[in-house]
Protein backbone atom coordinates (compact mmCIF):
# COMPACT_ATOMS: atom_id res chain seq x y z
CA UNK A 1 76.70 114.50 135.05
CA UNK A 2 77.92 113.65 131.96
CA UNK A 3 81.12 111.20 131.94
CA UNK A 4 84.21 112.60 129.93
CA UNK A 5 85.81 109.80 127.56
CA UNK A 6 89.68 109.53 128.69
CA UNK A 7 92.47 109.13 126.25
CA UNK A 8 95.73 107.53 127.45
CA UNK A 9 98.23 109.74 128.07
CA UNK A 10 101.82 110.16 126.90
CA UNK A 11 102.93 107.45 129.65
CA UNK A 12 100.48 104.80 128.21
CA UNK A 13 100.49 105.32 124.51
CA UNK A 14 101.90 103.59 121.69
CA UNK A 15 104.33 106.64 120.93
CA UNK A 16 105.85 105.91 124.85
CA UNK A 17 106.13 102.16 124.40
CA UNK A 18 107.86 102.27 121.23
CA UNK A 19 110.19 105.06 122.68
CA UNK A 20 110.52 103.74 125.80
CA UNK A 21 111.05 99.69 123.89
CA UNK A 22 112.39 99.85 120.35
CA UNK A 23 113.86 103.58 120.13
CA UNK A 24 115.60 102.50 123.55
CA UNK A 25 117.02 99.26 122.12
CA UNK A 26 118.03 101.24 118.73
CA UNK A 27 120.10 103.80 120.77
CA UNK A 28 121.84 100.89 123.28
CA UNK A 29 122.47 98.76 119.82
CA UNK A 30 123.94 102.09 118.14
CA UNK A 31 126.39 103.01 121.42
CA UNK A 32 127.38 99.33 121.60
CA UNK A 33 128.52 99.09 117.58
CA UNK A 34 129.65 102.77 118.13
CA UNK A 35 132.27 101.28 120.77
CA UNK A 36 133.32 98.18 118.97
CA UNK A 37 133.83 100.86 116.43
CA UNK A 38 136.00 103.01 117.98
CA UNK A 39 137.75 100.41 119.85
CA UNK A 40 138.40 98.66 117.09
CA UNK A 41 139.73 101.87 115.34
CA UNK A 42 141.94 102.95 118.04
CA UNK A 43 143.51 99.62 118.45
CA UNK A 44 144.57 99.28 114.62
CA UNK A 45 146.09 102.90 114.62
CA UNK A 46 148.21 101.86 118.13
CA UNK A 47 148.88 97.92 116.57
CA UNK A 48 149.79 99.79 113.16
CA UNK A 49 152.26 102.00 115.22
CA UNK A 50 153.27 99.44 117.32
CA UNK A 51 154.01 97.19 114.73
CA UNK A 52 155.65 99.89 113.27
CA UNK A 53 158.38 99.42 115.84
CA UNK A 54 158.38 95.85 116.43
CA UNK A 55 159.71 95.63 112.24
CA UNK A 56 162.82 98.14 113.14
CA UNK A 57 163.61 96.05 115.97
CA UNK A 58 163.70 93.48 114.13
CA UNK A 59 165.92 94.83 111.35
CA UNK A 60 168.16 96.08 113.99
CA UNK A 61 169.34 92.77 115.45
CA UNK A 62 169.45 91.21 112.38
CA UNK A 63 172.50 93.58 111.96
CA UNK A 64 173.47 92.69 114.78
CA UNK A 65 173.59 88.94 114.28
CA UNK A 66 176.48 89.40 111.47
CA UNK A 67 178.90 89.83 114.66
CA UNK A 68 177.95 86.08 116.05
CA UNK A 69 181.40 84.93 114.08
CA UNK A 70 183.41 87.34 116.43
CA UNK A 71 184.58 86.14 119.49
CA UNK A 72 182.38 86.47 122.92
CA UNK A 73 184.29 89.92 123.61
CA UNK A 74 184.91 91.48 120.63
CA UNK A 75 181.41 90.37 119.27
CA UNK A 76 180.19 92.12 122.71
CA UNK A 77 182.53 95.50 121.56
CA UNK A 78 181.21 95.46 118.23
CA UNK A 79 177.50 95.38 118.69
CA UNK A 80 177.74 98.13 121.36
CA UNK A 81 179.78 100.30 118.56
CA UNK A 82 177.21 99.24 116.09
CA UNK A 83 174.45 100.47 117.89
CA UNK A 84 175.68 103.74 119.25
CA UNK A 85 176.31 104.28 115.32
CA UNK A 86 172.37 103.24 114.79
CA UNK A 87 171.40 105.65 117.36
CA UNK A 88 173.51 108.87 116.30
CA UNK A 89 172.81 107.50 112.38
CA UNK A 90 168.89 107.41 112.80
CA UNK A 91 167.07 107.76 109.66
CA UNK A 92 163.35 108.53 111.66
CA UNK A 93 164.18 111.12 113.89
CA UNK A 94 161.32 113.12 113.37
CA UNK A 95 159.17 110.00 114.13
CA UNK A 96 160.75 108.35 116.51
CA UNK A 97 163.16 108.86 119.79
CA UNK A 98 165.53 105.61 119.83
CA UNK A 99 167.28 104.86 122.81
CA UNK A 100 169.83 102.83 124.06
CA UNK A 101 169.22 101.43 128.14
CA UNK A 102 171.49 99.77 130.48
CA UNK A 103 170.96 96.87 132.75
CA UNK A 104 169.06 99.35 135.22
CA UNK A 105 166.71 100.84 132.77
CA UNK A 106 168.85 104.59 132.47
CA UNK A 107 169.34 105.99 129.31
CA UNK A 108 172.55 105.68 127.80
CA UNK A 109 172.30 107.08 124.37
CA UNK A 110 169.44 108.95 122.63
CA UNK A 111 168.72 110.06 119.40
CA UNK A 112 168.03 113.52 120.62
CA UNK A 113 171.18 113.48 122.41
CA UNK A 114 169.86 114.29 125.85
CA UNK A 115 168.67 112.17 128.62
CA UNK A 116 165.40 112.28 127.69
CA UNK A 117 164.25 113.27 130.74
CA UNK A 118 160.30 113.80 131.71
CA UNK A 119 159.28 111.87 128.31
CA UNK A 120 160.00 108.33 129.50
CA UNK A 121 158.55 105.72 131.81
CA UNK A 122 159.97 102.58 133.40
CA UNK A 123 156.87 100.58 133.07
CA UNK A 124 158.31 99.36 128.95
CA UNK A 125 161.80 98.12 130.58
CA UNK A 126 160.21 96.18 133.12
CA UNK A 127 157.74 94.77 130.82
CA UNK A 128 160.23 93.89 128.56
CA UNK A 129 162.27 91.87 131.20
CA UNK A 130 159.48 89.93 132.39
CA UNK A 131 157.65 89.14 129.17
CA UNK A 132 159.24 86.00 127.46
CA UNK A 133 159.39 87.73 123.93
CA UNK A 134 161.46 90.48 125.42
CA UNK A 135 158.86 93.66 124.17
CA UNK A 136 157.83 95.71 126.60
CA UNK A 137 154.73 98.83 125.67
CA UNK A 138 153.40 101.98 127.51
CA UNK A 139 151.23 104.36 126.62
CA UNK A 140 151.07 107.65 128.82
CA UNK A 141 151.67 111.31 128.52
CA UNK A 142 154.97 112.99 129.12
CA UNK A 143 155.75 115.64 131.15
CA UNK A 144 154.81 118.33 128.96
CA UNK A 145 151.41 116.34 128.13
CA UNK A 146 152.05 114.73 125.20
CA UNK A 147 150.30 111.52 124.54
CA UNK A 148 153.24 108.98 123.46
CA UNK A 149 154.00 105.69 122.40
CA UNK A 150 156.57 103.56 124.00
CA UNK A 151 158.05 100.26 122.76
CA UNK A 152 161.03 98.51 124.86
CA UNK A 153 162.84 95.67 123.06
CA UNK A 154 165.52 93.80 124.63
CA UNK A 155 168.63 92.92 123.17
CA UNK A 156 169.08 89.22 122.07
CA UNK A 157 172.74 89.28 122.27
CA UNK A 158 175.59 91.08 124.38
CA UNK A 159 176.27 94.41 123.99
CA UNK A 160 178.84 95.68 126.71
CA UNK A 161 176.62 97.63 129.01
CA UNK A 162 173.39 97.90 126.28
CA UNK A 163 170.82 95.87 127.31
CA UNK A 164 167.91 96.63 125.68
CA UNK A 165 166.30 99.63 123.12
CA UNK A 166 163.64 101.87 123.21
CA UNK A 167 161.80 103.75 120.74
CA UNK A 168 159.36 106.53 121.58
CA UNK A 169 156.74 108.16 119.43
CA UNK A 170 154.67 111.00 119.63
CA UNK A 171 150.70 110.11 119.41
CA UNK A 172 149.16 113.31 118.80
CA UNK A 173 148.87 113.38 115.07
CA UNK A 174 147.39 109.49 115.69
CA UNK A 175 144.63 110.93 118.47
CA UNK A 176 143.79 113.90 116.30
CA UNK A 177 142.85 111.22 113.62
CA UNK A 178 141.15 108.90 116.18
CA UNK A 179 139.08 112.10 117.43
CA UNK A 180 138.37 113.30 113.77
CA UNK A 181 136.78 109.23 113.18
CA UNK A 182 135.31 109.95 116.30
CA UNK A 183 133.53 113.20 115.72
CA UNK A 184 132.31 111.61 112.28
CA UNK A 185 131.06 108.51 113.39
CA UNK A 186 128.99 110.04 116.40
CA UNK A 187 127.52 112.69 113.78
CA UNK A 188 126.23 109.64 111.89
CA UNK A 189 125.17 108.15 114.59
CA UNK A 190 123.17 111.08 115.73
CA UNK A 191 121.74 111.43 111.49
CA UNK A 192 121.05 107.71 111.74
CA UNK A 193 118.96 108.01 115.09
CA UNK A 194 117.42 111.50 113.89
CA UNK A 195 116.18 109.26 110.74
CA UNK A 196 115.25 106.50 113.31
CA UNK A 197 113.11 108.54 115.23
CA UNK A 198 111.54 110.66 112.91
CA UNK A 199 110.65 107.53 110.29
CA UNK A 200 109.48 105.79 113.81
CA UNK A 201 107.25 108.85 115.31
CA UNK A 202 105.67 108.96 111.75
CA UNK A 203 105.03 105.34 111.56
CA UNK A 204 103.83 105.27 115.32
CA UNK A 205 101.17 108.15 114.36
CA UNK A 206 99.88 106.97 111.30
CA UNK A 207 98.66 104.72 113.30
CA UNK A 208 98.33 106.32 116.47
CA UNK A 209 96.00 108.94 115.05
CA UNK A 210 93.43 106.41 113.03
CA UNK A 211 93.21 104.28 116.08
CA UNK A 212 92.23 107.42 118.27
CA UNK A 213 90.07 108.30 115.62
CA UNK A 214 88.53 104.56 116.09
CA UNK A 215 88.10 105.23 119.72
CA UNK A 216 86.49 107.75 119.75
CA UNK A 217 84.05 106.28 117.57
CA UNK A 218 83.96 103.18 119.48
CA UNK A 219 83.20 105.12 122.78
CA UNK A 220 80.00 106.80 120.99
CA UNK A 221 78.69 103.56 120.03
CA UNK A 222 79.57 102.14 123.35
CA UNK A 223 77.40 105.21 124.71
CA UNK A 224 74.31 104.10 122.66
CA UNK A 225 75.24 106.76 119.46
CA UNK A 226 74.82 104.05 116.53
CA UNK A 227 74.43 106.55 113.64
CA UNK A 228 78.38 107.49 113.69
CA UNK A 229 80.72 106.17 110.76
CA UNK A 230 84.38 106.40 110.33
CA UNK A 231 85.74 107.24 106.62
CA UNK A 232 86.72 104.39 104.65
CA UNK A 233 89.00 104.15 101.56
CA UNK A 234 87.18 102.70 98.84
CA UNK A 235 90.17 100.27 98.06
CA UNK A 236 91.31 99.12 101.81
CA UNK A 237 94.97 99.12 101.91
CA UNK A 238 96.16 97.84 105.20
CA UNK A 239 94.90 96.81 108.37
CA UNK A 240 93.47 99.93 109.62
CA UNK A 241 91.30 100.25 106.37
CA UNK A 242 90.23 96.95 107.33
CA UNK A 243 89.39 98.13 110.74
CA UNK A 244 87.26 101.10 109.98
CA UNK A 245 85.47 98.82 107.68
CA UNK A 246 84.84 96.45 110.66
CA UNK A 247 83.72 98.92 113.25
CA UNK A 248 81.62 100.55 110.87
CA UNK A 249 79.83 96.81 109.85
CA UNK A 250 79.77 96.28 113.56
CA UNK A 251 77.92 99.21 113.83
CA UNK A 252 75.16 98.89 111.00
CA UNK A 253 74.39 95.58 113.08
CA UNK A 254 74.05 96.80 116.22
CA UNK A 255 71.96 99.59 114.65
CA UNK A 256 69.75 96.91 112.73
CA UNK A 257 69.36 95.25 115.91
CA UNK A 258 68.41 97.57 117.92
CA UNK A 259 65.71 98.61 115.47
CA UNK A 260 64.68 94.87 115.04
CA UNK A 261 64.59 94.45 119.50
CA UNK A 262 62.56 97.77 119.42
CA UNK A 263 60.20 96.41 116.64
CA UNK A 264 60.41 93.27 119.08
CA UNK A 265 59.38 94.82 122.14
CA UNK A 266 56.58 96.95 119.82
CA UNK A 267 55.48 93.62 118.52
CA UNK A 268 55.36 92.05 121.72
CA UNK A 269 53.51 94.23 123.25
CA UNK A 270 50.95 94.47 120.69
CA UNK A 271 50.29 90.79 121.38
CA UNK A 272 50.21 90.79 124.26
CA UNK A 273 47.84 93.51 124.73
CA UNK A 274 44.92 91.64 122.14
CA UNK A 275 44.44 88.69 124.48
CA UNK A 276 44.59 90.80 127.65
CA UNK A 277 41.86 93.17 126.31
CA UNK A 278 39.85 90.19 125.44
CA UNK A 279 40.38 89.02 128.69
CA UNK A 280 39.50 91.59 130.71
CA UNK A 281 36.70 92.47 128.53
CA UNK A 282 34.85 88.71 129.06
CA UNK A 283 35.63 89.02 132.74
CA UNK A 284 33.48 92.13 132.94
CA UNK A 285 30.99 90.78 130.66
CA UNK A 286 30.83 87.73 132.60
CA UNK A 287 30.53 89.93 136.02
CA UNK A 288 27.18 90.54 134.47
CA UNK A 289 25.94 87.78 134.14
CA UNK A 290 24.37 85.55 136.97
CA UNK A 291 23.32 82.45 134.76
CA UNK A 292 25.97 80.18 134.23
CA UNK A 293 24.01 78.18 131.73
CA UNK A 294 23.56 81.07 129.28
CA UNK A 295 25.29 81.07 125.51
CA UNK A 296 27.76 83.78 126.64
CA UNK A 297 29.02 82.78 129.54
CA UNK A 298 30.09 79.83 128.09
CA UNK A 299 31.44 81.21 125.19
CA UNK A 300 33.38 83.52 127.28
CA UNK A 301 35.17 81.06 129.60
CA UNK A 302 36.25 79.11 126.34
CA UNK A 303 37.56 82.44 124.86
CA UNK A 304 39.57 83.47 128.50
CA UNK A 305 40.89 79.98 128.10
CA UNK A 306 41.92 80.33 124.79
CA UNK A 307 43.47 83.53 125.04
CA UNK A 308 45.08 82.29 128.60
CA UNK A 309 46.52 79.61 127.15
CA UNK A 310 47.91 81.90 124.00
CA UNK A 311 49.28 84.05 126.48
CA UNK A 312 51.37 80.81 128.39
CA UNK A 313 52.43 79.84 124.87
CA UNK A 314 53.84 83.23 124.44
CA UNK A 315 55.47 83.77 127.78
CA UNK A 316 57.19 80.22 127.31
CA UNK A 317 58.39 81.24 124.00
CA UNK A 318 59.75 84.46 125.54
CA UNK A 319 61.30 82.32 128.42
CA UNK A 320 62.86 79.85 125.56
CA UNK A 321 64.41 82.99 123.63
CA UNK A 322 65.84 83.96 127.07
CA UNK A 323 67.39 80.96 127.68
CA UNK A 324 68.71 80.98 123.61
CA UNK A 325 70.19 84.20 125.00
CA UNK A 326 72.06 82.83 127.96
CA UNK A 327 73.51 79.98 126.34
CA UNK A 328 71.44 77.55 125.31
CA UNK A 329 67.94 75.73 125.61
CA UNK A 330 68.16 73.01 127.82
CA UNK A 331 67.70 69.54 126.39
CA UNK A 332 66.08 66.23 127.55
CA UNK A 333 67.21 64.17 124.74
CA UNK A 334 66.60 60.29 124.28
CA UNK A 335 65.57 57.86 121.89
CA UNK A 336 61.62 58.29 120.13
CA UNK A 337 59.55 57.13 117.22
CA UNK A 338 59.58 60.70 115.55
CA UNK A 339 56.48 59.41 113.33
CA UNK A 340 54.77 59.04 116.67
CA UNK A 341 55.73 62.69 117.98
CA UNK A 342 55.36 64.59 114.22
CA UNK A 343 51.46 62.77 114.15
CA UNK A 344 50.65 63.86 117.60
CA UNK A 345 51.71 67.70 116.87
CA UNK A 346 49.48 67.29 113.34
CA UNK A 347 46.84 66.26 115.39
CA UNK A 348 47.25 68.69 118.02
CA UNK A 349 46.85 71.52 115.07
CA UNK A 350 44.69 69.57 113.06
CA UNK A 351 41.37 71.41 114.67
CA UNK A 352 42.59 75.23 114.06
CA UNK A 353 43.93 74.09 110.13
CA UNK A 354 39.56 72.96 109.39
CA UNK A 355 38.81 76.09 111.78
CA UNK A 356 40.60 78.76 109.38
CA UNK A 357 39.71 76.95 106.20
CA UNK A 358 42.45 75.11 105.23
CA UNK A 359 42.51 71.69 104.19
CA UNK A 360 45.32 69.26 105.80
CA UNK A 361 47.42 66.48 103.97
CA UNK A 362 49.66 64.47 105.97
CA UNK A 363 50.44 60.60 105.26
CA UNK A 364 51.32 58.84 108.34
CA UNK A 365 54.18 56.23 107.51
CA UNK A 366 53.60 52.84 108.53
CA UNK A 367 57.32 52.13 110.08
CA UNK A 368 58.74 54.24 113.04
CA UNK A 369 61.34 55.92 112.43
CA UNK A 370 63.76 56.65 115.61
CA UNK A 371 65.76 59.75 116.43
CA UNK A 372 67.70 60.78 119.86
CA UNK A 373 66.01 64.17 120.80
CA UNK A 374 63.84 66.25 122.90
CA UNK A 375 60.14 65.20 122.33
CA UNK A 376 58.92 68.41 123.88
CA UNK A 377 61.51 70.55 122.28
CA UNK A 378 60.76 68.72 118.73
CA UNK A 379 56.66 69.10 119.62
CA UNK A 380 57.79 72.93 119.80
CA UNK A 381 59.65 73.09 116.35
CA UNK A 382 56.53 71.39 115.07
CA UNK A 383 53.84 73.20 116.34
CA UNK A 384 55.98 76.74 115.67
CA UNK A 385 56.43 76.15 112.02
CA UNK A 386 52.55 74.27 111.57
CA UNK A 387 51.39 77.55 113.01
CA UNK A 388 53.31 79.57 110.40
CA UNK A 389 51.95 77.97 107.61
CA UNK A 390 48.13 77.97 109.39
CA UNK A 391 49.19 82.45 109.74
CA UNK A 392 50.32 82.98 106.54
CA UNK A 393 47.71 80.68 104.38
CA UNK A 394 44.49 82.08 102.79
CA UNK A 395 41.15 80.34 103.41
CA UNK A 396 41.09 77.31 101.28
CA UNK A 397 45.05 76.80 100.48
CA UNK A 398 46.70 73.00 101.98
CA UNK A 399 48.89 72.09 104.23
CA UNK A 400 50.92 69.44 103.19
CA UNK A 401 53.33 67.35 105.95
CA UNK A 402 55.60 64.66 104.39
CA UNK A 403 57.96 62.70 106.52
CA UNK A 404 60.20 59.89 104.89
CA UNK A 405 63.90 57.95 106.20
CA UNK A 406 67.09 58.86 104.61
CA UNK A 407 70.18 56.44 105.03
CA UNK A 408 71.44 58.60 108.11
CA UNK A 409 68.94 61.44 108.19
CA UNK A 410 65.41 61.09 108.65
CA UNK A 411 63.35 64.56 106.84
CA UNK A 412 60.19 66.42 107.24
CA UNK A 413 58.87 68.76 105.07
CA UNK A 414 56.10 71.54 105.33
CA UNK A 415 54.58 73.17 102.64
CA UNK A 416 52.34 75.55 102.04
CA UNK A 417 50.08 77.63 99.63
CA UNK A 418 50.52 80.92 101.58
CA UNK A 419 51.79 84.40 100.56
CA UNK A 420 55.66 83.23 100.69
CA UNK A 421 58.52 85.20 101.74
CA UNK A 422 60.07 87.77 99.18
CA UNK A 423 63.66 87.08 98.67
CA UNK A 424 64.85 90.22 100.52
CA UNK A 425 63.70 89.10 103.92
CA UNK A 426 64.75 84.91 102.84
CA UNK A 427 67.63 85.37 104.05
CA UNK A 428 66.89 87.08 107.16
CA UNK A 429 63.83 85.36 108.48
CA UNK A 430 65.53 83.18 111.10
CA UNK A 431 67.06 85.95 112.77
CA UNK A 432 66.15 86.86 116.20
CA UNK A 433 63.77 89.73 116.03
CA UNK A 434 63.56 89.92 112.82
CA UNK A 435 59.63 89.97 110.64
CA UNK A 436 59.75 90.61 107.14
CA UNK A 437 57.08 92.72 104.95
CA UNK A 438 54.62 90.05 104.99
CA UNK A 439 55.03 89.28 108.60
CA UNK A 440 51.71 88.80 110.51
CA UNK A 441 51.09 88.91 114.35
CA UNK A 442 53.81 87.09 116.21
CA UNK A 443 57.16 88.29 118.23
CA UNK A 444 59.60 87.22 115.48
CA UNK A 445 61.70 85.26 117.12
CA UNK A 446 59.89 81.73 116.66
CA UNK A 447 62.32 80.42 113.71
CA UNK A 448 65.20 81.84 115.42
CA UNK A 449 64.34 79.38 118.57
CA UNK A 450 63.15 76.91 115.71
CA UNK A 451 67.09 77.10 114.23
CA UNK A 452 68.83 76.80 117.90
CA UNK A 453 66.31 74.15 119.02
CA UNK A 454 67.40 72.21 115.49
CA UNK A 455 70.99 73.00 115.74
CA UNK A 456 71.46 71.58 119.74
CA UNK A 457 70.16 68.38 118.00
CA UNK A 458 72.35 68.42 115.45
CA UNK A 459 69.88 68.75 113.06
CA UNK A 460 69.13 71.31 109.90
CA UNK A 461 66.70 73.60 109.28
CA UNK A 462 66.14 74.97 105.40
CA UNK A 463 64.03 77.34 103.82
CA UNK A 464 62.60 77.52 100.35
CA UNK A 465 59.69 80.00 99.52
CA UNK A 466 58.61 82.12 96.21
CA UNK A 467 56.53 85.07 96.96
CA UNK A 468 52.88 84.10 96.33
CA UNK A 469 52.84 80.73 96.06
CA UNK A 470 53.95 79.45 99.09
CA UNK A 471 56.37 78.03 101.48
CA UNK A 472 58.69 74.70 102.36
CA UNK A 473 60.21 74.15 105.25
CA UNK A 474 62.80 71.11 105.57
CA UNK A 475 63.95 69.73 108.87
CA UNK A 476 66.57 67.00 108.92
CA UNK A 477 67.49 64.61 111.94
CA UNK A 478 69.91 61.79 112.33
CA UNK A 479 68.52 58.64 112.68
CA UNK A 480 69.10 56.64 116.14
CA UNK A 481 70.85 53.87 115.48
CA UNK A 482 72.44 51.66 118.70
């Protein structure tokens, strides 16, 4: 049954985060400034009114400070005749209601001439007392429901029965403006998180979109489909561009891998079918035969042993590229005369170079030369690239192994009359897998082992090879030194 690819949901996406994270902390940051906002606005209309008040008290006991010359009584008269005159004179009526209070908080004289009853509050009087500047302020609504504005002032100086003055104002005209900033500001609020949003939800799926576009691309390749692309720009502009560009390089490798593991596995098998037929065919042939002095059977146990002993080789290498696979090839380094291990793996293919024709060169230096390595990993690397140059050299071509001490490296160098490698494949020769247009039998994966083997002892490996006349190889080693 075929396994439906899931897409994350509204809860999951990106579009949910950033609602759910920044559009969340954009609206809490807009209410907060929206209340410092109209906090602050409300408060400077009240202080402005308030203030308002606080200047006309002032004013009015500065007239009444021209009486301080008077004595205590008739100072007392006057400023209680002065004021009644204030209140019936009183310039603001329209504005304000000014009052006149005895010792007990009652109204006893009012610009409106009444007792100003059901539009007045104790809580200013009492304020007033207690407070040590003598001001005294409520805000509340009046009997009728009329939002007002109360300011009690206490009178600095005797009065007969005044004690202190009260002026009242109406706030409605003051709330309709507060209201009116209000209704503005929350409409620009609302336009400024409109904008927020719809700027954010068409940021969020630009890239929302590509990347589910990139999923779903991903998830073929992850299900084996390697031929799918996703469009790229031809200029890459940002990082999405960048990423479509990636997943589409990421899948041209996988592809060319998987072509070069099949080609692997093809190869493989090929080779290992050759020595099994030969195999199988000498054991029947030798089934046959009852004499083991005769010429064939002879012949045919050296040729099972041969192609027994090809077989190991290859199942080792195998085993070697598995372990290259899984981490590493394990390593027995310590200290050895390299001269001593690079003659015994000439020797060792010495035999096969005068069996296919080719004639060997290789000047053993007098002086050892020591390195810290594997000596059976380093007889591989050897023998690996010797039998290279032995596969891809015609009948009468050299062989020619030089080996000389650097001042920290020691080198060796193969080389080679063969076909060469074209420059194409130069490159991509020490890949796993990989056999160029001039490859011969083999699995194609000896250099790559050849490179990892080099590289855990942090040595080199370098190529140089024109097509036709041949091939060098360079290895490089740091010398021992204790």
């Amino acid at each position: 049954m075929e396994r439906k690819h899931k897409t994350p949901g509204l809860k999951n996406g990106i579009t949910a985060r950033w609602l759910r994270g920044n559009l969340l902390i954009t609206v809490l940051l807009m209410l907060v400034v929206e209340g410092m906002f109209l906090y602050s606005y409300t408060r400077t209309y009240y202080d402005g009114v308030q203030q308002s008040m606080y200047q006309r008290f002032s004013s009015i006991t500065g007239q009444l400070n021209v009486y301080s010359g008077d004595t205590v009584q008739q100072a007392s008269v006057n400023r209680s005749v002065a004021l009644r005159r204030m209140v019936e004179q009183f310039s603001d009526k329209d504005k304000y209601e000014f009052m006149l209070l005895d010792s007990h908080g009652a109204v006893i004289a009012t610009t409106s001439g009444t007792e100003a009853a059901g539009i007045v509050t104790s809580e200013d009087f009492e304020q007033a007392q207690s407070s040590p500047d003598g001001f005294g302020v409520a805000t509340y609504d009046t009997a009728s429901g009329e939002p007002v504005l109360s300011v009690c002032c206490l009178v600095p100086y005797s009065a007969e029965d005044i004690v202190a003055m009260r002026m009242v104002t109406s706030m409605t005209l003051v709330q309709a403006q507060i209201k009116n900033a209000c209704l503005i500001s929350v409409l620009l609020v609302l336009v400024a998180l409109t904008l927020t949003v719809a700027s954010g939800l068409y940021f969020v799926r630009s890239i929302v979109a590509p990347l589910g576009q990139v999923e779903r691309i991903a998830a073929d390749i992850a299900r084996g489909d390697l031929d799918v692309r996703l469009p790229e720009a031809d200029f890459p502009r940002d990082e999405m561009d960048r990423l479509r560009s990636t997943i589409n390089r990421m899948a041209e490798g996988l592809a060319e891998t998987e072509r070069m593991k099949n080609e692997f596995i093809s190869s493989v098998s090929h080779e290992l079918r050759t020595p099994l037929t030969s195999i199988r065919g000498w054991v029947e042939t030798l089934n046959t035969l009852d004499d083991p002095s005769d010429e064939n059977y002879r012949k045919g146990l050296q040729i099972i042993s041969g192609e027994t002993a090809r077989l190991y080789n290859m199942v080792e290498e195998l085993l070697d590229f598995s372990r290259m696979q899984n981490g590493g090839i394990p390593m027995e380094c310590r200290p050895l005369d390299l001269v001593a291990e690079l003659t015994d793996a000439v020797l060792f293919c010495e035999p096969r170079i005068r069996q296919e024709g080719l004639v060997l060169a290789y000047a053993e230096p007098e002086e050892m030369i020591p390195v810290y390595a594997d000596p059976n990993r380093l007889r591989q690397v050897f023998i690996n690239i010797l039998d290279n140059a032995i596969k891809y050299s015609a009948p009468g071509g050299r062989i020619t192994v030089k080996l000389w001490a650097g001042e920290y490296k020691a080198f060796i160098e193969f080389i080679d009359q063969g076909r060469g490698i074209p420059a194409e494949d130069l490159g991509n020769v020490k890949a796993k897998f990989y056999k160029g247009k001039n490859a011969v039998r083999g699995s194609g994966i000896g250099l790559a082992l050849v490179e990892s083997i080099m590289n855990a002892l942090d040595g080199t490996l370098d190529l140089r090879s024109t097509l036709g006349r041949g091939t060098v190889v360079t290895l490089g080693l740091p010398l021992y030194r204790r």
